[in-house]
Structures are given as structure tokens and as C-alpha cells.
PDB file of N, CA and C in Angstrom:
ATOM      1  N   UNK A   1     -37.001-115.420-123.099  1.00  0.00           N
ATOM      2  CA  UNK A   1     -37.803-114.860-124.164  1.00  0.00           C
ATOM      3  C   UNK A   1     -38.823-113.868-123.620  1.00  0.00           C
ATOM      4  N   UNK A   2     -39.550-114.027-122.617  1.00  0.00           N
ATOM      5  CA  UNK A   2     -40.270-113.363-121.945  1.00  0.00           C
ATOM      6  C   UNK A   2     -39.866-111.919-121.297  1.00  0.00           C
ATOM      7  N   UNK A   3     -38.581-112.041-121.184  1.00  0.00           N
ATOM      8  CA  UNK A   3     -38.222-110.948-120.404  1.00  0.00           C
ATOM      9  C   UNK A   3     -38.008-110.206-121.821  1.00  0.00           C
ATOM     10  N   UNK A   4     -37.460-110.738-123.060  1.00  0.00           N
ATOM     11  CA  UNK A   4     -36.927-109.516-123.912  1.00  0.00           C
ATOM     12  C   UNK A   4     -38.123-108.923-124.458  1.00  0.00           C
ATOM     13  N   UNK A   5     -39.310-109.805-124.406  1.00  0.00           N
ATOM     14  CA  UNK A   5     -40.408-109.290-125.104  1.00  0.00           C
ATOM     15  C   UNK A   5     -41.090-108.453-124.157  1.00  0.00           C
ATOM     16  N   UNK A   6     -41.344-108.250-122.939  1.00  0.00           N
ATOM     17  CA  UNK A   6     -41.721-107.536-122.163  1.00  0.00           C
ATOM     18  C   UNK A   6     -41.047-106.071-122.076  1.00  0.00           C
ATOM     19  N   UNK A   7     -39.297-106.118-122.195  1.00  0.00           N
ATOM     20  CA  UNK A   7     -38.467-105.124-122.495  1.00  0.00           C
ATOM     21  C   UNK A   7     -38.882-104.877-123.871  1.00  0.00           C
ATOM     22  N   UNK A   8     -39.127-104.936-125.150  1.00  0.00           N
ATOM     23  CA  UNK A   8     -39.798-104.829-126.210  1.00  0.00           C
ATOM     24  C   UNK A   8     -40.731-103.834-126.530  1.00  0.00           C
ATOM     25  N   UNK A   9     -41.360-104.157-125.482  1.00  0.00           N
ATOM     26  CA  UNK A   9     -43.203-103.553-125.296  1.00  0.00           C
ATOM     27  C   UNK A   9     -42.842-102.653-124.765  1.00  0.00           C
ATOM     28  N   UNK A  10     -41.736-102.482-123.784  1.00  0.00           N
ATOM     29  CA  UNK A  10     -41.939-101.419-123.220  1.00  0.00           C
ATOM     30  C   UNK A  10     -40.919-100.159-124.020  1.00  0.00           C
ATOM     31  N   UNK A  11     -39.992-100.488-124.740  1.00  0.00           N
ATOM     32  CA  UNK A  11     -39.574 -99.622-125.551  1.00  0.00           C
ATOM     33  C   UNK A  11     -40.349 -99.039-126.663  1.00  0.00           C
ATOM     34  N   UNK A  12     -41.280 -99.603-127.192  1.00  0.00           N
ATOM     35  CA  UNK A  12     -42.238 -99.316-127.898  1.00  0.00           C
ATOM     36  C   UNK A  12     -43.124 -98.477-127.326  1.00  0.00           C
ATOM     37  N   UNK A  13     -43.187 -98.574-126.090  1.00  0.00           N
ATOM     38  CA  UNK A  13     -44.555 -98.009-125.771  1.00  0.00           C
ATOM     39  C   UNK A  13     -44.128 -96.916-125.467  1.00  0.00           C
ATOM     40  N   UNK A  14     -42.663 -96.647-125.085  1.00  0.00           N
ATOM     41  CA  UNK A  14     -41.872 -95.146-124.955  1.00  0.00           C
ATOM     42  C   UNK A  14     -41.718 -94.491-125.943  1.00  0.00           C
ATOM     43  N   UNK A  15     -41.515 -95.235-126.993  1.00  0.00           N
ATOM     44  CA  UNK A  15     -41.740 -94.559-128.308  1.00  0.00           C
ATOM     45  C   UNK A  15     -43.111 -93.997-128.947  1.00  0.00           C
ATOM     46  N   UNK A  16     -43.640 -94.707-128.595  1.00  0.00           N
ATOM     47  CA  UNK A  16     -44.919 -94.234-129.035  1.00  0.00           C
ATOM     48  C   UNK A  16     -45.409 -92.896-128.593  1.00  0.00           C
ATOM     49  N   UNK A  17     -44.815 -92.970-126.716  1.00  0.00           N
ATOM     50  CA  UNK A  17     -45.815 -91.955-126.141  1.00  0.00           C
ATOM     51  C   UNK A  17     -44.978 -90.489-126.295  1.00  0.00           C
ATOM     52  N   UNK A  18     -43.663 -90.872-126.615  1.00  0.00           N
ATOM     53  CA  UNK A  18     -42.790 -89.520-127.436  1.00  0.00           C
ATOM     54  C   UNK A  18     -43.260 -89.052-128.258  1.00  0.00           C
ATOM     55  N   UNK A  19     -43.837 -89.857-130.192  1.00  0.00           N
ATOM     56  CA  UNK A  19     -44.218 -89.624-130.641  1.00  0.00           C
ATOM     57  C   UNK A  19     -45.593 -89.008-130.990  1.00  0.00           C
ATOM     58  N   UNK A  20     -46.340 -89.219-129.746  1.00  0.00           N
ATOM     59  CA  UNK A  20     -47.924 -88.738-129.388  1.00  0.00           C
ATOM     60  C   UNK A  20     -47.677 -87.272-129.270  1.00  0.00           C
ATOM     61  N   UNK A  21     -46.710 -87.269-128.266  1.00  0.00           N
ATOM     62  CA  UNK A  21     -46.253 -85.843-127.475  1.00  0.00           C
ATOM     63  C   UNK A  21     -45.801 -84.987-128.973  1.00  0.00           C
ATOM     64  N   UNK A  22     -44.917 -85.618-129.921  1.00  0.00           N
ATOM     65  CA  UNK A  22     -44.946 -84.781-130.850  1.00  0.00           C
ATOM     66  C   UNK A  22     -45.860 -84.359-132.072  1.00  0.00           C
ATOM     67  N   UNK A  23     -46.794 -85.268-131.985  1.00  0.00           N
ATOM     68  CA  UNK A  23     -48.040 -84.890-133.003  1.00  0.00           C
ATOM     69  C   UNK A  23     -48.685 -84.477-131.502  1.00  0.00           C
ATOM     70  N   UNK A  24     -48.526 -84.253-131.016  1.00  0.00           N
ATOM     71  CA  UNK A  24     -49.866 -82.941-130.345  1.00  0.00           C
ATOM     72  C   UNK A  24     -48.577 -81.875-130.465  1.00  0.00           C
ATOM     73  N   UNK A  25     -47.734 -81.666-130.251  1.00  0.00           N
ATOM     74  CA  UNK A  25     -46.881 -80.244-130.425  1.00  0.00           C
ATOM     75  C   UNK A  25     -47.133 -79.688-131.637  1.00  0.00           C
ATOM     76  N   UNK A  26     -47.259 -80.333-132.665  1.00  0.00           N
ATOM     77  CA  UNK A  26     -47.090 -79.995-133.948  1.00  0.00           C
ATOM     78  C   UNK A  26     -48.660 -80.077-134.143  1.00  0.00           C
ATOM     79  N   UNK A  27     -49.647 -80.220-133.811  1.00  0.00           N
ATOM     80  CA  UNK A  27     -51.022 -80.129-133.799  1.00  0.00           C
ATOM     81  C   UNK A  27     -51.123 -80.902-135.054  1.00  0.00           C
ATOM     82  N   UNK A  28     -50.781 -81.866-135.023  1.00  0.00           N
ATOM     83  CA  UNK A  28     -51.438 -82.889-135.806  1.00  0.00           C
ATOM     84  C   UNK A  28     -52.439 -84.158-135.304  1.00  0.00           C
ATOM     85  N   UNK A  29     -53.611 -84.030-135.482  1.00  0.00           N
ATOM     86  CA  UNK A  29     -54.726 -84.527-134.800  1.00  0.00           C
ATOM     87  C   UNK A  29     -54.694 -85.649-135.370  1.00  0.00           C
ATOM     88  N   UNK A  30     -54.494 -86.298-136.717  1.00  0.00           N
ATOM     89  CA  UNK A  30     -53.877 -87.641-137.222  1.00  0.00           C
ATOM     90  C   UNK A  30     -52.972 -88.672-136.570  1.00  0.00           C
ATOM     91  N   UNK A  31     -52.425 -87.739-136.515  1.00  0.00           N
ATOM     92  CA  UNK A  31     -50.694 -88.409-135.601  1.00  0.00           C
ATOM     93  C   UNK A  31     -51.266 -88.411-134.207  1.00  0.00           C
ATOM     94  N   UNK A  32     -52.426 -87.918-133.532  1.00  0.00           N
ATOM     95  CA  UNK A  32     -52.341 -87.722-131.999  1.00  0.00           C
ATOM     96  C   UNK A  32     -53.108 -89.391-132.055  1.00  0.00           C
ATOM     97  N   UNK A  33     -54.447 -89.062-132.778  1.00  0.00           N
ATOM     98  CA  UNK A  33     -55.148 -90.645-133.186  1.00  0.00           C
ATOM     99  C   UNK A  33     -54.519 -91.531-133.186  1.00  0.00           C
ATOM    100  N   UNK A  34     -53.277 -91.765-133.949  1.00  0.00           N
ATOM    101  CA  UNK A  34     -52.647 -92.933-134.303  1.00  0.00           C
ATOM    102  C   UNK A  34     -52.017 -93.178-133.536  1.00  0.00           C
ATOM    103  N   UNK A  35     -51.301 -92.703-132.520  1.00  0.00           N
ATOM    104  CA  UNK A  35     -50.319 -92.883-131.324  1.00  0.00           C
ATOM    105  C   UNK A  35     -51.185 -93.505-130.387  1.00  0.00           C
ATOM    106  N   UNK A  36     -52.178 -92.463-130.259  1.00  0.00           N
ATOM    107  CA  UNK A  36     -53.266 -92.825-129.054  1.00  0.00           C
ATOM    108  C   UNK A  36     -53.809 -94.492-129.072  1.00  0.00           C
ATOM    109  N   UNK A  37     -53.739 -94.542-130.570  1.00  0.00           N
ATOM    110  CA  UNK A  37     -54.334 -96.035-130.530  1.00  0.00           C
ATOM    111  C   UNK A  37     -52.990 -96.988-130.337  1.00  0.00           C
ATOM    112  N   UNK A  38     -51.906 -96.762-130.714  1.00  0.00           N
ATOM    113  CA  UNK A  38     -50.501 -97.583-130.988  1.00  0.00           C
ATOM    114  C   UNK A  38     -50.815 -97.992-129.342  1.00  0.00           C
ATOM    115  N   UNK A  39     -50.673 -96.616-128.233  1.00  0.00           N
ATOM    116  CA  UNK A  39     -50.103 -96.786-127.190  1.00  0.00           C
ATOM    117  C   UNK A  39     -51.585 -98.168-126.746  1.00  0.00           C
ATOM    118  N   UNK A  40     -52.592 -97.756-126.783  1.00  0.00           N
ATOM    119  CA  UNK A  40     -53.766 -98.540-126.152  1.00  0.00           C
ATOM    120  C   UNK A  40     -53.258-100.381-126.509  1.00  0.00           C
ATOM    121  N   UNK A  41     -53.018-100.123-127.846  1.00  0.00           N
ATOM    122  CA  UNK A  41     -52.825-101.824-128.059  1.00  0.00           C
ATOM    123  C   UNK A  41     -51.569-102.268-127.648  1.00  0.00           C
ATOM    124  N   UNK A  42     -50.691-102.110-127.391  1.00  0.00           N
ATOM    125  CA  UNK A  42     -49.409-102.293-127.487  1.00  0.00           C
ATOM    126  C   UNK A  42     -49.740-102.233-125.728  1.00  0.00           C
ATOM    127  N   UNK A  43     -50.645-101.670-124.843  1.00  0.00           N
ATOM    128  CA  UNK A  43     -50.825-102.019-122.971  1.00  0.00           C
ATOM    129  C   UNK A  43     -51.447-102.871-123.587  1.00  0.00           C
ATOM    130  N   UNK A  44     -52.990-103.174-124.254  1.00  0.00           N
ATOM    131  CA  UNK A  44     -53.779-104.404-124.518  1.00  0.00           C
ATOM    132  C   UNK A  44     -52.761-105.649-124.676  1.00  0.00           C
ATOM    133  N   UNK A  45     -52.275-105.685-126.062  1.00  0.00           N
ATOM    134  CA  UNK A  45     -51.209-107.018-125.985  1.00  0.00           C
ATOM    135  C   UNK A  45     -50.032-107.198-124.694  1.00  0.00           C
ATOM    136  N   UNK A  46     -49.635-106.296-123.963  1.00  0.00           N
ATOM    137  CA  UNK A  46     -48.741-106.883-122.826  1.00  0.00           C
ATOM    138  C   UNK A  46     -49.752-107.366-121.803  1.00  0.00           C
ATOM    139  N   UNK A  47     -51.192-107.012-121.714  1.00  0.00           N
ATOM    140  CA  UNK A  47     -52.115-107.741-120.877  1.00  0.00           C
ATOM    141  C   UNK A  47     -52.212-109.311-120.909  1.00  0.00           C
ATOM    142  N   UNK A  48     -52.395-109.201-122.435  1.00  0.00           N
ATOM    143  CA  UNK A  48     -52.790-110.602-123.136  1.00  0.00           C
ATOM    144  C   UNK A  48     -51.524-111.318-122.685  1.00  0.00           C
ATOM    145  N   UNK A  49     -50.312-111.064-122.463  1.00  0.00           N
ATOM    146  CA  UNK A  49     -49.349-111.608-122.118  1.00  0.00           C
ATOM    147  C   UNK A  49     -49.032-111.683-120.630  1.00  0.00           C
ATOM    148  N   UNK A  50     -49.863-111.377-119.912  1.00  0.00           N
ATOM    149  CA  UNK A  50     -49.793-111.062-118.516  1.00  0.00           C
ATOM    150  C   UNK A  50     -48.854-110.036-118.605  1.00  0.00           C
ATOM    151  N   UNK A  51     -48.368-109.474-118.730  1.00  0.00           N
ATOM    152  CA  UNK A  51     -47.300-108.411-118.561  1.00  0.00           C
ATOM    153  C   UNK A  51     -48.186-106.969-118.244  1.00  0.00           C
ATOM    154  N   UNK A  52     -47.745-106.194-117.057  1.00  0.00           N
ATOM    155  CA  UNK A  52     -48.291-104.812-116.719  1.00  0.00           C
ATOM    156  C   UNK A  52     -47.418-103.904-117.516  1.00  0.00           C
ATOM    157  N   UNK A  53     -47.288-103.314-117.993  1.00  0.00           N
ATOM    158  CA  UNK A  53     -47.124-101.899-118.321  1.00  0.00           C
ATOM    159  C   UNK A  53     -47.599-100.783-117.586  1.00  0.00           C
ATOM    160  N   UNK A  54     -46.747 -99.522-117.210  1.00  0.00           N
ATOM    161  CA  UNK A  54     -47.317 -98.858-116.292  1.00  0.00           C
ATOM    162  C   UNK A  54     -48.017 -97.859-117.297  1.00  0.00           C
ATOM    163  N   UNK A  55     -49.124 -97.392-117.041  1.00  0.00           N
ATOM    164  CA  UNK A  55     -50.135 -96.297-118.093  1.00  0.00           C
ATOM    165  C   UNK A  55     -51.079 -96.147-117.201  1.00  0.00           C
ATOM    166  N   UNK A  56     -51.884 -94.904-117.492  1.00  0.00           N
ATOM    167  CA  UNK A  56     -53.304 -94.343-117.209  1.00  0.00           C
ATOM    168  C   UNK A  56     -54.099 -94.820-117.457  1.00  0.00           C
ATOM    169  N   UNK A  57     -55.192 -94.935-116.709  1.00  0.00           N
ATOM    170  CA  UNK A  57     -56.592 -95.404-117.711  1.00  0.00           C
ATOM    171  C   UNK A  57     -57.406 -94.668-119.170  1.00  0.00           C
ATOM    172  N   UNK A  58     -56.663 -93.429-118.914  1.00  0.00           N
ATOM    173  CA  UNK A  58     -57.017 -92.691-120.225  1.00  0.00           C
ATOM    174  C   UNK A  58     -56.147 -93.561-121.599  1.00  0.00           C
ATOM    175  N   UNK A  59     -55.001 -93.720-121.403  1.00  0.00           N
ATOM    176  CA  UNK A  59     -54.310 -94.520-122.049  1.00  0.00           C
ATOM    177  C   UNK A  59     -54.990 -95.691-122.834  1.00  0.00           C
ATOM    178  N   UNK A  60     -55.158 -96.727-121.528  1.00  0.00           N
ATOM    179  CA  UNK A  60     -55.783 -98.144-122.327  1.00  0.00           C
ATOM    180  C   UNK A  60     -57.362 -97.582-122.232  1.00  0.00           C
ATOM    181  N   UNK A  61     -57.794 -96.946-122.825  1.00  0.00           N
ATOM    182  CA  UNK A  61     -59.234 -96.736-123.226  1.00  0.00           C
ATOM    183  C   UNK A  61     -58.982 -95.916-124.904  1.00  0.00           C
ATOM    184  N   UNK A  62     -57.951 -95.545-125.394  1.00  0.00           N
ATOM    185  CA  UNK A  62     -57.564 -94.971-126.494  1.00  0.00           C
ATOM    186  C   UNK A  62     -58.649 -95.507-127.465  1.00  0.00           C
ATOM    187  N   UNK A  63     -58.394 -96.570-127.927  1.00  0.00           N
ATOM    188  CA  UNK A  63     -58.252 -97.378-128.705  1.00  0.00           C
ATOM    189  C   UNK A  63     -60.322 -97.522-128.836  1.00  0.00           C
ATOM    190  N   UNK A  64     -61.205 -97.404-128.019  1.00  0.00           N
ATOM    191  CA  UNK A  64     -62.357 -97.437-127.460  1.00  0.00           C
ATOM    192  C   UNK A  64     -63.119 -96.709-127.768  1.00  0.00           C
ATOM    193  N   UNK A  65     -62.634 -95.514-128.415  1.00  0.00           N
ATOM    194  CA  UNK A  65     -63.481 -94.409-128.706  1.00  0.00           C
ATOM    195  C   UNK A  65     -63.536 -93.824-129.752  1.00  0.00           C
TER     196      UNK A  65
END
């Protein structure tokens, strides 16, 4: 169970950071917000799970500001 949910998180979190990439192409500052925060919680909850995710610190601070 652990392993699929860890594989989970991390497909999500690829998705997300695609979708970031395309609301900043398309200069949508809504969509950049909302990604920015998706990606922050989605490293937060694989923490809470012990699970690393690889990201920036700009990344898990999204969500913070």
C-alpha cells in the first residue's frame, strides 16, 4: 500500500508541476497560485507520510506565502 501511494504522490506531483508550467505559459497568475499551492501540499502530505519527494525549497514554501 505504501509503495502505490508514494507512486501516487508522485504522479500527482508531475502533474501538477506540468500544469504550473502551463498556467505560467499562458500567463495565468490564478492557475500559477493554484498549482503552486497543489505542488507545496501534496510534498507537505508525502512528509507527513515519511515519504521524500524530490522538490526545491521554493516549492515546499508555496503554500506559505
Amino acid at each position: 500500500m505504501t509503495a502505490m501511494f508514494d507512486q501516487e504522490l508522485r504522479e500527482q506531483l508531475a502533474r501538477a508541476r506540468k500544469e504550473l508550467a502551463a498556467a505560467r505559459a499562458e500567463g495565468d497568475a490564478d492557475g500559477v497560485q493554484a498549482y503552486e499551492g497543489r505542488i507545496a501540499g501534496l510534498i507537505r502530505l508525502a512528509a507527513q507520510h515519511g515519504i521524500t519527494l524530490p522538490h526545491s525549497a521554493d516549492e515546499e514554501e508555496q503554500d506559505l506565502r
